[in-house]
Protein backbone atom coordinates (compact mmCIF):
# COMPACT_ATOMS: atom_id res chain seq x y z
CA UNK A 1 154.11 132.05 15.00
CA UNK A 2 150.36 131.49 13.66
CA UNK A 3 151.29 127.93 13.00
CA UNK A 4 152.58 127.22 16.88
CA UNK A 5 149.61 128.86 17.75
CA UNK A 6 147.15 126.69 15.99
CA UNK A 7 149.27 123.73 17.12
CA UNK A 8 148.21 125.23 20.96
CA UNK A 9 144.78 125.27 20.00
CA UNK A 10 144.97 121.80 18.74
CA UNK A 11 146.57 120.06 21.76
CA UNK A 12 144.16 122.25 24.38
CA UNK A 13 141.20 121.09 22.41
CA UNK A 14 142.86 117.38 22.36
CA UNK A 15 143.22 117.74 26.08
CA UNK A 16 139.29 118.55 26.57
CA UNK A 17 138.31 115.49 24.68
CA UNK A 18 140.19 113.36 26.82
CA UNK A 19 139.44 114.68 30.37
CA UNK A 20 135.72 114.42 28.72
CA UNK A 21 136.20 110.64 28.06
CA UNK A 22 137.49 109.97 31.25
CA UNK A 23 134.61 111.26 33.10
CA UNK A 24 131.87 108.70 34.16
CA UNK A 25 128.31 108.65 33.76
CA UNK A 26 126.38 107.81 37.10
CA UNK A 27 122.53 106.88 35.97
CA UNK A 28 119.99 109.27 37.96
CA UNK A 29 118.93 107.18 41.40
CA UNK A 30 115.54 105.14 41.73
CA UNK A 31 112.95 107.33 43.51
CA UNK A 32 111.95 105.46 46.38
CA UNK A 33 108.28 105.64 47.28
CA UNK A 34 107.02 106.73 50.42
CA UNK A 35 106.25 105.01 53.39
CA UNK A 36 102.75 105.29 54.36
CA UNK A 37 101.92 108.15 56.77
CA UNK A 38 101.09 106.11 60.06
CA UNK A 39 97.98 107.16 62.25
CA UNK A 40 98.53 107.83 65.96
CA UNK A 41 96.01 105.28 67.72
CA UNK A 42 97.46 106.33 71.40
CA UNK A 43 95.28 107.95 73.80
CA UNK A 44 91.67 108.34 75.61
CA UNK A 45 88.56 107.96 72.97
CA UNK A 46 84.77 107.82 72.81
CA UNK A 47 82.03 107.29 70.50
CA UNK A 48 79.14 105.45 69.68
CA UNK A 49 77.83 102.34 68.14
CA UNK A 50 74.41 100.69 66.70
CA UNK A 51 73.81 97.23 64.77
CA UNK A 52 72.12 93.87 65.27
CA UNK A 53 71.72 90.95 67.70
CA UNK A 54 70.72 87.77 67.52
CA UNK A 55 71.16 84.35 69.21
CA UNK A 56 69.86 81.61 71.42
CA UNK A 57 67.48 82.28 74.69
CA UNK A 58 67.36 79.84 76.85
CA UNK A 59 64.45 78.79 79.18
CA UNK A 60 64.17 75.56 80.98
CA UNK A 61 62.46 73.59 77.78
CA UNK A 62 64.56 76.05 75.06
CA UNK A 63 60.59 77.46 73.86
CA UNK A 64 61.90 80.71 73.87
CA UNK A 65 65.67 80.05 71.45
CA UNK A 66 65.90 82.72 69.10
CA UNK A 67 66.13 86.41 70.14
CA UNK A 68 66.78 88.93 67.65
CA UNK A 69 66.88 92.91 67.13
CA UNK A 70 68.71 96.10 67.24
CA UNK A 71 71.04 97.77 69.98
CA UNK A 72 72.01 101.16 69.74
CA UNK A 73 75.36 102.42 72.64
CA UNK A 74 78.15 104.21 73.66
CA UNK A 75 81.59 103.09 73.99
CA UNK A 76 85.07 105.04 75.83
CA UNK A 77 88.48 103.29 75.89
CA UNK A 78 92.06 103.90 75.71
CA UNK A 79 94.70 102.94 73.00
CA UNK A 80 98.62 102.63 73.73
CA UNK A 81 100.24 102.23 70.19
CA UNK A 82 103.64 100.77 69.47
CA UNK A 83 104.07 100.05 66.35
CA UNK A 84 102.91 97.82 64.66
CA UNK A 85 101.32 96.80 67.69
CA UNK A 86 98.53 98.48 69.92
CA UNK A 87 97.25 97.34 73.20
CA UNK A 88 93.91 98.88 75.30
CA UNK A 89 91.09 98.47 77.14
CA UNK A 90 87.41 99.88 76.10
CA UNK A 91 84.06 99.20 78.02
CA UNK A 92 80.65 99.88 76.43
CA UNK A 93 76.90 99.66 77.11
CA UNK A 94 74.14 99.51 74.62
CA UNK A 95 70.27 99.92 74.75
CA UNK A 96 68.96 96.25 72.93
CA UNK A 97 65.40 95.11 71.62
CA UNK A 98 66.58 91.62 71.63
CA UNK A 99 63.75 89.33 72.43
CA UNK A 100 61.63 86.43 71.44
CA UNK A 101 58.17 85.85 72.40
CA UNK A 102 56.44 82.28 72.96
CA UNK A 103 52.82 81.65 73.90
CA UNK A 104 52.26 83.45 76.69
CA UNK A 105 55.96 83.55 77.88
CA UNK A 106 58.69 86.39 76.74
CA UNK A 107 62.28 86.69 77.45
CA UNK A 108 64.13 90.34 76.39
CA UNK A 109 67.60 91.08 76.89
CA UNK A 110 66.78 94.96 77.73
CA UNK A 111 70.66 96.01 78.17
CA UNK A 112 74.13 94.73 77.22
CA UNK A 113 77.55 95.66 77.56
CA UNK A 114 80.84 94.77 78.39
CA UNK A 115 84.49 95.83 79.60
CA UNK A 116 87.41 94.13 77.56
CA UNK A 117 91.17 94.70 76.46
CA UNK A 118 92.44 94.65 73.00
CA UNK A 119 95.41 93.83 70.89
CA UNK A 120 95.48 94.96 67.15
CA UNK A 121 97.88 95.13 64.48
CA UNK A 122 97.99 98.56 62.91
CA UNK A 123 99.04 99.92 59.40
CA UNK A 124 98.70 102.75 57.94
CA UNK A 125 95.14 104.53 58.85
CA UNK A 126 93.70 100.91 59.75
CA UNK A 127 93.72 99.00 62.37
CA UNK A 128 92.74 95.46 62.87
CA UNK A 129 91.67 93.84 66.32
CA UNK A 130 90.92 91.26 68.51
CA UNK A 131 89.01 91.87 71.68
CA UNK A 132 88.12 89.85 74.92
CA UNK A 133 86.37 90.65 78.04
CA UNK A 134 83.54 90.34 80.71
CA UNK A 135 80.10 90.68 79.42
CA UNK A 136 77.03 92.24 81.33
CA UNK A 137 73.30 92.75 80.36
CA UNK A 138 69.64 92.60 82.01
CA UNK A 139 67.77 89.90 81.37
CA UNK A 140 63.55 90.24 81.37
CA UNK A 141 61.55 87.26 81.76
CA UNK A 142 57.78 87.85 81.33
CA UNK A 143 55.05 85.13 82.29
CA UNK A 144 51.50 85.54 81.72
CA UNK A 145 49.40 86.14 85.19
CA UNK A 146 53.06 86.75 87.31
CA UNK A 147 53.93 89.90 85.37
CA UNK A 148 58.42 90.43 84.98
CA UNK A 149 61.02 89.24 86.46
CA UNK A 150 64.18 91.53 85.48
CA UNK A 151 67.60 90.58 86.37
CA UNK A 152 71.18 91.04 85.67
CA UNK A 153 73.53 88.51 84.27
CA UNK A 154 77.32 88.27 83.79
CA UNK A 155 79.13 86.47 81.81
CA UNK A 156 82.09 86.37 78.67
CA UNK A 157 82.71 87.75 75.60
CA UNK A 158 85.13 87.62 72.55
CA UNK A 159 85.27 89.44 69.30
CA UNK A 160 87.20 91.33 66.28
CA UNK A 161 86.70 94.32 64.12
CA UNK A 162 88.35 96.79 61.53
CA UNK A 163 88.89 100.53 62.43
CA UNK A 164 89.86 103.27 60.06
CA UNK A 165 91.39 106.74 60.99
CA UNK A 166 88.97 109.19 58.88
CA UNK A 167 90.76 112.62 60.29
CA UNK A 168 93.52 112.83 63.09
CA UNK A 169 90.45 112.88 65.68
CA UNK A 170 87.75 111.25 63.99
CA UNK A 171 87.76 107.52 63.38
CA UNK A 172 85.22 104.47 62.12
CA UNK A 173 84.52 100.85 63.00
CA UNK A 174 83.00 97.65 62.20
CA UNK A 175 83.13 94.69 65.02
CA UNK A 176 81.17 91.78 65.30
CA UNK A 177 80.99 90.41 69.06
CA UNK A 178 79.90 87.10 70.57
CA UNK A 179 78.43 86.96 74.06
CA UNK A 180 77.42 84.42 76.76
CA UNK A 181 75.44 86.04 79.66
CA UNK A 182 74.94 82.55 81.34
CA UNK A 183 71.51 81.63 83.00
CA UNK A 184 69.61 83.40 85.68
CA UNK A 185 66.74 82.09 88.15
CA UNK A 186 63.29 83.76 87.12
CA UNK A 187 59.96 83.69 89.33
CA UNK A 188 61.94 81.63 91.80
CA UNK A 189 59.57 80.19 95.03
CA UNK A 190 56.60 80.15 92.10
CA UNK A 191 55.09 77.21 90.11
CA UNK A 192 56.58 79.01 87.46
CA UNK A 193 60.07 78.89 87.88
CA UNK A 194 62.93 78.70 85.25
CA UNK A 195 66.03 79.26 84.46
CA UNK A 196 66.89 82.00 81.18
CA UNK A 197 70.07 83.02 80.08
CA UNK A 198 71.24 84.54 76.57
CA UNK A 199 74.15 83.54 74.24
CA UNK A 200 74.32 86.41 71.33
CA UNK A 201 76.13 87.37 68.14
CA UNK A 202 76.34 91.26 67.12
CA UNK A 203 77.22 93.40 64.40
CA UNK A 204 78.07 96.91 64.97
CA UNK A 205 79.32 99.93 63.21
CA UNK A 206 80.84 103.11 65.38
CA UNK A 207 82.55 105.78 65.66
CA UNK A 208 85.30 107.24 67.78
CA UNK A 209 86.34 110.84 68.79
CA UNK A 210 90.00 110.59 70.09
CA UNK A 211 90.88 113.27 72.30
């Protein structure tokens, strides 16, 4: 009797080696990393902006060619996101010191703005852009013994920037901008008039509260 049952214990333990053996090993499965949380772009924003200007002035002879300075503005747009792709509008309007003084003859570009639509490629928090649009700013001609002569121009503009989603509301810029305001008429009917316009480059940094 003890010897069948050792002989039972044998073949059972037999048996567990084998159903053992035939059981596969499956390696553990790569971890795949995660996709990067995307930032919503869509909706109604506003913010503000400063940098630098500078450029080419032009009156009659070109003795007034290089204006210059800082601009300081607001900006309010709206984004529609689909990904990767986001379209919008945005119009803004900045307070410049742009000018250039020669002799007794000045020429400031007081104001400038613009209203454009955009198309960017988004990723992630970023966003990169490409922006087109009308451009608008006041023109100040200034002639010794006739006093100013302050008018508004129209014109084009073109640009691109890089914009980075800080928090789900809060979000930062940097754009650089090219405009062409054209030429205006200045002390026209006087001995002293001329045509001025203003073709400018810009740097700005913002930022945006999305609502």
């Amino acid at each position: 009797m003890r010897h069948l049952i050792l002989a039972g214990v044998a073949l059972l333990a037999l048996s567990s080696v084998a159903v053992a053996a035939d059981i596969s090993y499956e390696p553990p499965q790569p971890v795949v990393p995660a996709a990067p949380t995307g930032f919503d772009w869509n909706g109604f924003y506003a913010g503000v902006h400063g940098g630098y200007g500078w450029g080419g002035g032009t009156k009659d002879a070109d003795f007034l060619d290089s204006l210059s300075g800082g601009l300081f503005g607001v900006q309010a747009g709206y984004n529609y996101q689909a990904d990767p792709w986001l379209v919008g509008f945005e119009t803004d309007i900045a307070y410049s010191g742009l000018s250039d003084t020669a002799g007794s003859a000045a020429l400031d570009l007081n104001w400038i703005g613009s209203t454009t639509g955009r198309i960017g490629f988004t990723y992630d928090k970023w966003l990169f852009y490409g922006k087109g649009g009308v451009a608008y700013g006041n023109l100040e001609a200034k002639q010794a013994g006739l006093g100013n002569d302050s008018q508004w121009a129209v014109g084009w503009t073109a640009g691109a920037g890089i914009e980075y989603g800080f928090t789900k509301n809060l979000t930062g810029r940097l754009e650089y901008d090219y405009v062409d305001l054209g030429k205006k008429t200045f002390f026209e009917g006087t001995e002293a008039q001329s045509e001025a316009g203003a073709t400018t480059n810009a740097v700005k940094a913002g930022l945006n509260y999305k609502f």
